[in-house]
C-alpha atoms as a PDB file:
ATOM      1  CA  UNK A   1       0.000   0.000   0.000  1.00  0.00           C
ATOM      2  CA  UNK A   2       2.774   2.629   0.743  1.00  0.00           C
ATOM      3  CA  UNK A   3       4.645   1.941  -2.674  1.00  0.00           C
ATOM      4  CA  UNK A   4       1.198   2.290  -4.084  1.00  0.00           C
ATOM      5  CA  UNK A   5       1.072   5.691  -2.331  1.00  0.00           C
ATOM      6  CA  UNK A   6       4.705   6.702  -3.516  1.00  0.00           C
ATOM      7  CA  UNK A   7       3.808   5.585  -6.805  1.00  0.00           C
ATOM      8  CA  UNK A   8       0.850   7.568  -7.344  1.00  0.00           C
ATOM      9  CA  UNK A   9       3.124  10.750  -6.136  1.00  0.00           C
ATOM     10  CA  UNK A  10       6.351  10.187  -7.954  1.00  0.00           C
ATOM     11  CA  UNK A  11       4.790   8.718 -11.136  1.00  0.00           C
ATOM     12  CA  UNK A  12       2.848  12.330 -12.864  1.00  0.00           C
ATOM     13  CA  UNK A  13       6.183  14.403 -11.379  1.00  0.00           C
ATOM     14  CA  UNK A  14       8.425  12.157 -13.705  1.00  0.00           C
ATOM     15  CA  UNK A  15       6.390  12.354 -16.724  1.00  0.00           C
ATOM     16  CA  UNK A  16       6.175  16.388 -16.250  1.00  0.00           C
ATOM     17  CA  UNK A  17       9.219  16.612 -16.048  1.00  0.00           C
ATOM     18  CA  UNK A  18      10.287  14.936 -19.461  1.00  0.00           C
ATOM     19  CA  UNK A  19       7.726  16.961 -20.762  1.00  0.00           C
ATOM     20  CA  UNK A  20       9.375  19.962 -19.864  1.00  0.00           C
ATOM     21  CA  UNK A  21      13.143  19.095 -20.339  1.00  0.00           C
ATOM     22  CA  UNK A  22      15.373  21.853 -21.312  1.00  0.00           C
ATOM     23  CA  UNK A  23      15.163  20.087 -25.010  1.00  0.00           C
ATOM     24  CA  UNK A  24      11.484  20.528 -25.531  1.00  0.00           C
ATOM     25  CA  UNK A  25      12.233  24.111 -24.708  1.00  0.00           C
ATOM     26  CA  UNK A  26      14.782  24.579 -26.851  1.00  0.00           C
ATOM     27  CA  UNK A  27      12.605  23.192 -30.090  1.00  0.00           C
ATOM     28  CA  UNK A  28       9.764  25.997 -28.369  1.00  0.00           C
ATOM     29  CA  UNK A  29      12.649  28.405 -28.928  1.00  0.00           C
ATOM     30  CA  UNK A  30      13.669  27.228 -32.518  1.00  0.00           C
ATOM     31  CA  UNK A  31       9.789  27.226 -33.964  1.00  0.00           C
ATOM     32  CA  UNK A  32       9.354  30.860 -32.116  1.00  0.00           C
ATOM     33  CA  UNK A  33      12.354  32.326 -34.093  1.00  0.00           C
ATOM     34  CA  UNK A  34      11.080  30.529 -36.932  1.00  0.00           C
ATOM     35  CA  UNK A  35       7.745  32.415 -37.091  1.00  0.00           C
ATOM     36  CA  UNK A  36       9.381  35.765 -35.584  1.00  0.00           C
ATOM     37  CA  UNK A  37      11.685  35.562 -39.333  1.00  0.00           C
ATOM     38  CA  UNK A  38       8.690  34.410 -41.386  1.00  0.00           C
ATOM     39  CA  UNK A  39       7.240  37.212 -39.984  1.00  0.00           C
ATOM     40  CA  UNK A  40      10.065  39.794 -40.999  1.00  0.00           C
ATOM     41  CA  UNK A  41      10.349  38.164 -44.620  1.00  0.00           C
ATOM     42  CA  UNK A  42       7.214  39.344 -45.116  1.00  0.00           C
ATOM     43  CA  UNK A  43       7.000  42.476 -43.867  1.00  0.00           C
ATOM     44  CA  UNK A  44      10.398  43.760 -45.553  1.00  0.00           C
ATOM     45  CA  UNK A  45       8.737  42.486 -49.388  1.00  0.00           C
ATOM     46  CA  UNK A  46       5.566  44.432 -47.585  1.00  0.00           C
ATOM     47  CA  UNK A  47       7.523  47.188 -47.086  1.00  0.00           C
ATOM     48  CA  UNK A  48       9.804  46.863 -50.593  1.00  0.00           C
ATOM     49  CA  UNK A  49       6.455  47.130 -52.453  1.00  0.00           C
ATOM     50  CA  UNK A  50       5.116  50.303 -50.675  1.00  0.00           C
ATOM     51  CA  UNK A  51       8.013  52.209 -51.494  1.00  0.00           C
ATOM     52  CA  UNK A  52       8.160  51.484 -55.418  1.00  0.00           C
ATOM     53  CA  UNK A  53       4.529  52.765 -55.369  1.00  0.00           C
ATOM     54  CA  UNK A  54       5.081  55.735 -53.367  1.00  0.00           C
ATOM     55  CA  UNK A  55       8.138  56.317 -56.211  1.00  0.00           C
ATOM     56  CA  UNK A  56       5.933  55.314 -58.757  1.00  0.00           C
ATOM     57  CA  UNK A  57       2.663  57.768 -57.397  1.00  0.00           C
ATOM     58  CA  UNK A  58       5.419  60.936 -57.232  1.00  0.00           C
ATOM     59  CA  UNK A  59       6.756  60.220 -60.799  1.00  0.00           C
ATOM     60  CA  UNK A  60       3.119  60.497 -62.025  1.00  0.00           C
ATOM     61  CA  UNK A  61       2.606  63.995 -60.017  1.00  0.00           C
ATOM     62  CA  UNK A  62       5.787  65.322 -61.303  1.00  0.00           C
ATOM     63  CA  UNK A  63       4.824  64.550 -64.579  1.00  0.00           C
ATOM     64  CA  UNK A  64       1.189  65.667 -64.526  1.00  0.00           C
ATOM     65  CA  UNK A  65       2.551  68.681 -63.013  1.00  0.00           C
ATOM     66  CA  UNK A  66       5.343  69.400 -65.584  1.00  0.00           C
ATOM     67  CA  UNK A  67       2.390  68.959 -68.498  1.00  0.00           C
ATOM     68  CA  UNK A  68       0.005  71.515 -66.605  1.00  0.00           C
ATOM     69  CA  UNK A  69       2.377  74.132 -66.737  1.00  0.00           C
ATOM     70  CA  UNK A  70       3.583  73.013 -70.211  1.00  0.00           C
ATOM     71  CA  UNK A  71       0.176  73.421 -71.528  1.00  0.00           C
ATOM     72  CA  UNK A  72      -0.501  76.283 -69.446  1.00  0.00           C
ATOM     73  CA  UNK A  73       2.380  77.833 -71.307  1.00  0.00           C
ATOM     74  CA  UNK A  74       1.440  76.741 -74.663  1.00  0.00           C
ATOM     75  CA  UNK A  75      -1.951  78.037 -74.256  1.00  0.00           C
ATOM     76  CA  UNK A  76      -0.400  81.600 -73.019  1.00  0.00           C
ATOM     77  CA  UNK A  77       2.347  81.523 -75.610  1.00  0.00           C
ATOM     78  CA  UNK A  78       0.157  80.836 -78.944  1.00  0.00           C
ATOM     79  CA  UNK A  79      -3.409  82.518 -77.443  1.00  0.00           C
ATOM     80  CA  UNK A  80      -5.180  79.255 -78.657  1.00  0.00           C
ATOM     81  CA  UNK A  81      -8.472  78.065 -77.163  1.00  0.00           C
ATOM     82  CA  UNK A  82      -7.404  74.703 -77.980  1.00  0.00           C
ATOM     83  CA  UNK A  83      -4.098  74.931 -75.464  1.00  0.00           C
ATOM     84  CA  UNK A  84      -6.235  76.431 -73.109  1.00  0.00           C
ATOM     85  CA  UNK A  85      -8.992  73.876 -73.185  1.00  0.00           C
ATOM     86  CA  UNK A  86      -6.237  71.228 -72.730  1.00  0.00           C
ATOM     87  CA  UNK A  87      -4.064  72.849 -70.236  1.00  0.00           C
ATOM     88  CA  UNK A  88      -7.959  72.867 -68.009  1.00  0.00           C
ATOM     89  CA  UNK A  89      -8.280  69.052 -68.550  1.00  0.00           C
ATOM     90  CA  UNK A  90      -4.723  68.634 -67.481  1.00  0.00           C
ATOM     91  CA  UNK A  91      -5.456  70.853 -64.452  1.00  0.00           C
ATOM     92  CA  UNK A  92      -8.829  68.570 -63.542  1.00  0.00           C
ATOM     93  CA  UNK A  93      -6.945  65.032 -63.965  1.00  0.00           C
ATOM     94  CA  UNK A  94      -4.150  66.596 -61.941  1.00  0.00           C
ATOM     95  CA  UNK A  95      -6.726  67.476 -59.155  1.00  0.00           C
ATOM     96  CA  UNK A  96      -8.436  64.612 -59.384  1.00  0.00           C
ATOM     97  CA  UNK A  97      -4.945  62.340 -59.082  1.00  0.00           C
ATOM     98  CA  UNK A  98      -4.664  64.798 -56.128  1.00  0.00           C
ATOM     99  CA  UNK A  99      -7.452  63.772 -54.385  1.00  0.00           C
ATOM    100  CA  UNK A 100      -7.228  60.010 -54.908  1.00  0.00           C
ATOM    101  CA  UNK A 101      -3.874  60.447 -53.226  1.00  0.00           C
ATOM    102  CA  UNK A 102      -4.885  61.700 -50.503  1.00  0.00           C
ATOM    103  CA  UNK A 103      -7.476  59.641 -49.651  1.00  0.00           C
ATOM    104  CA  UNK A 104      -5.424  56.841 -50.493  1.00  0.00           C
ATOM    105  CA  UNK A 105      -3.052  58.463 -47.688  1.00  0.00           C
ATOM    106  CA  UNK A 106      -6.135  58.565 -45.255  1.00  0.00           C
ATOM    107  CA  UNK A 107      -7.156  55.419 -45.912  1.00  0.00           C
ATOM    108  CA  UNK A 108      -3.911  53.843 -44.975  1.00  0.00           C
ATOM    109  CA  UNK A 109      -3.753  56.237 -41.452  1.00  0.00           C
ATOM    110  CA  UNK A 110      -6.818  54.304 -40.524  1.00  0.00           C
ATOM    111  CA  UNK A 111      -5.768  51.141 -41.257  1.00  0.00           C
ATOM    112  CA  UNK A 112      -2.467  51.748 -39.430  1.00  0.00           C
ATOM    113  CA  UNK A 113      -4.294  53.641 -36.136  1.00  0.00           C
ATOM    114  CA  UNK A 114      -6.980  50.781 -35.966  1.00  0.00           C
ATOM    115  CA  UNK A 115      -4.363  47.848 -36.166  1.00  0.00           C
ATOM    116  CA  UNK A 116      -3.063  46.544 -32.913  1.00  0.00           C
ATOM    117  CA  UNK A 117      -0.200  44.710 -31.674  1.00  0.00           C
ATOM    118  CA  UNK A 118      -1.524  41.235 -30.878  1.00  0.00           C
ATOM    119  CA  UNK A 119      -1.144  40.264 -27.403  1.00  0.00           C
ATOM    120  CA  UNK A 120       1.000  37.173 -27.003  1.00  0.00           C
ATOM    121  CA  UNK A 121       1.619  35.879 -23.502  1.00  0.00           C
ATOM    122  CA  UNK A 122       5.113  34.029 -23.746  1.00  0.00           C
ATOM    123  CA  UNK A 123       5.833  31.115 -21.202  1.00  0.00           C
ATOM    124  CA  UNK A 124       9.196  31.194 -18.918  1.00  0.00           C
ATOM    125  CA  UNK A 125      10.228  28.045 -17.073  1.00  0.00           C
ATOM    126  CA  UNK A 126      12.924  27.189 -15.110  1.00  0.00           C
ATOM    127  CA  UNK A 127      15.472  24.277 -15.200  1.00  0.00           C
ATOM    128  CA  UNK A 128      17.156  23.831 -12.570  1.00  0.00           C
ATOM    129  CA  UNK A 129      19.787  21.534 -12.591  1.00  0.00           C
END
């Protein structure tokens, strides 16, 4: 009856304790970095691809704004209703592009104010040895 006691007590501390041997902790570890680089991969190719279109979006506002004031010119230049006509479409598509910008630009301030940090709770055990 008392190794049946000692038994019952010793038994369940030996198998927790090969459950939590320093090597199962280490693999914890190893799949943790893991995901923590996947994690990074991604979000540098993220942030790669935001930056050619924020390039790309200020070559096309350079250039609509270098053929408003070429057309502007033209239209001042020769005194033709035709240049001016144009240079006033040039001037709406350029306001338009404008405004798509910046609500582009607002829409992404949302997204980045209403996204949170998830909350992960990270275990710490000790080995003693």
């Amino acid at each position: 009856m008392l190794a049946g006691v000692w038994a019952a007590l010793l038994i369940p501390s030996l198998v927790t304790s090969r459950r939590e041997a320093p090597i199962n902790t280490t693999e914890n570890f190893a799949r943790s970095t893991a995901k923590l680089a996947a994690v990074r991969a991604v979000n540098a190719e993220a942030q790669a691809g935001r930056s050619r279109a924020k390039a790309r979006r200020r070559q096309i506002l350079i250039g609509l704004g270098m053929l408003a004031v070429a057309t502007l010119g033209m239209a001042l230049y020769t005194g033709s209703w035709v240049w001016l006509s144009t240079s006033l479409i040039v001037d709406a598509v350029l306001a338009a592009y404008i405004a798509l910008l910046l609500q582009v630009k607002q829409q992404s301030q949302a997204v980045a104010t209403s996204v949170s940090e998830p909350v992960t709770q990270s275990e710490v055990r000790v080995v003693a040895g």
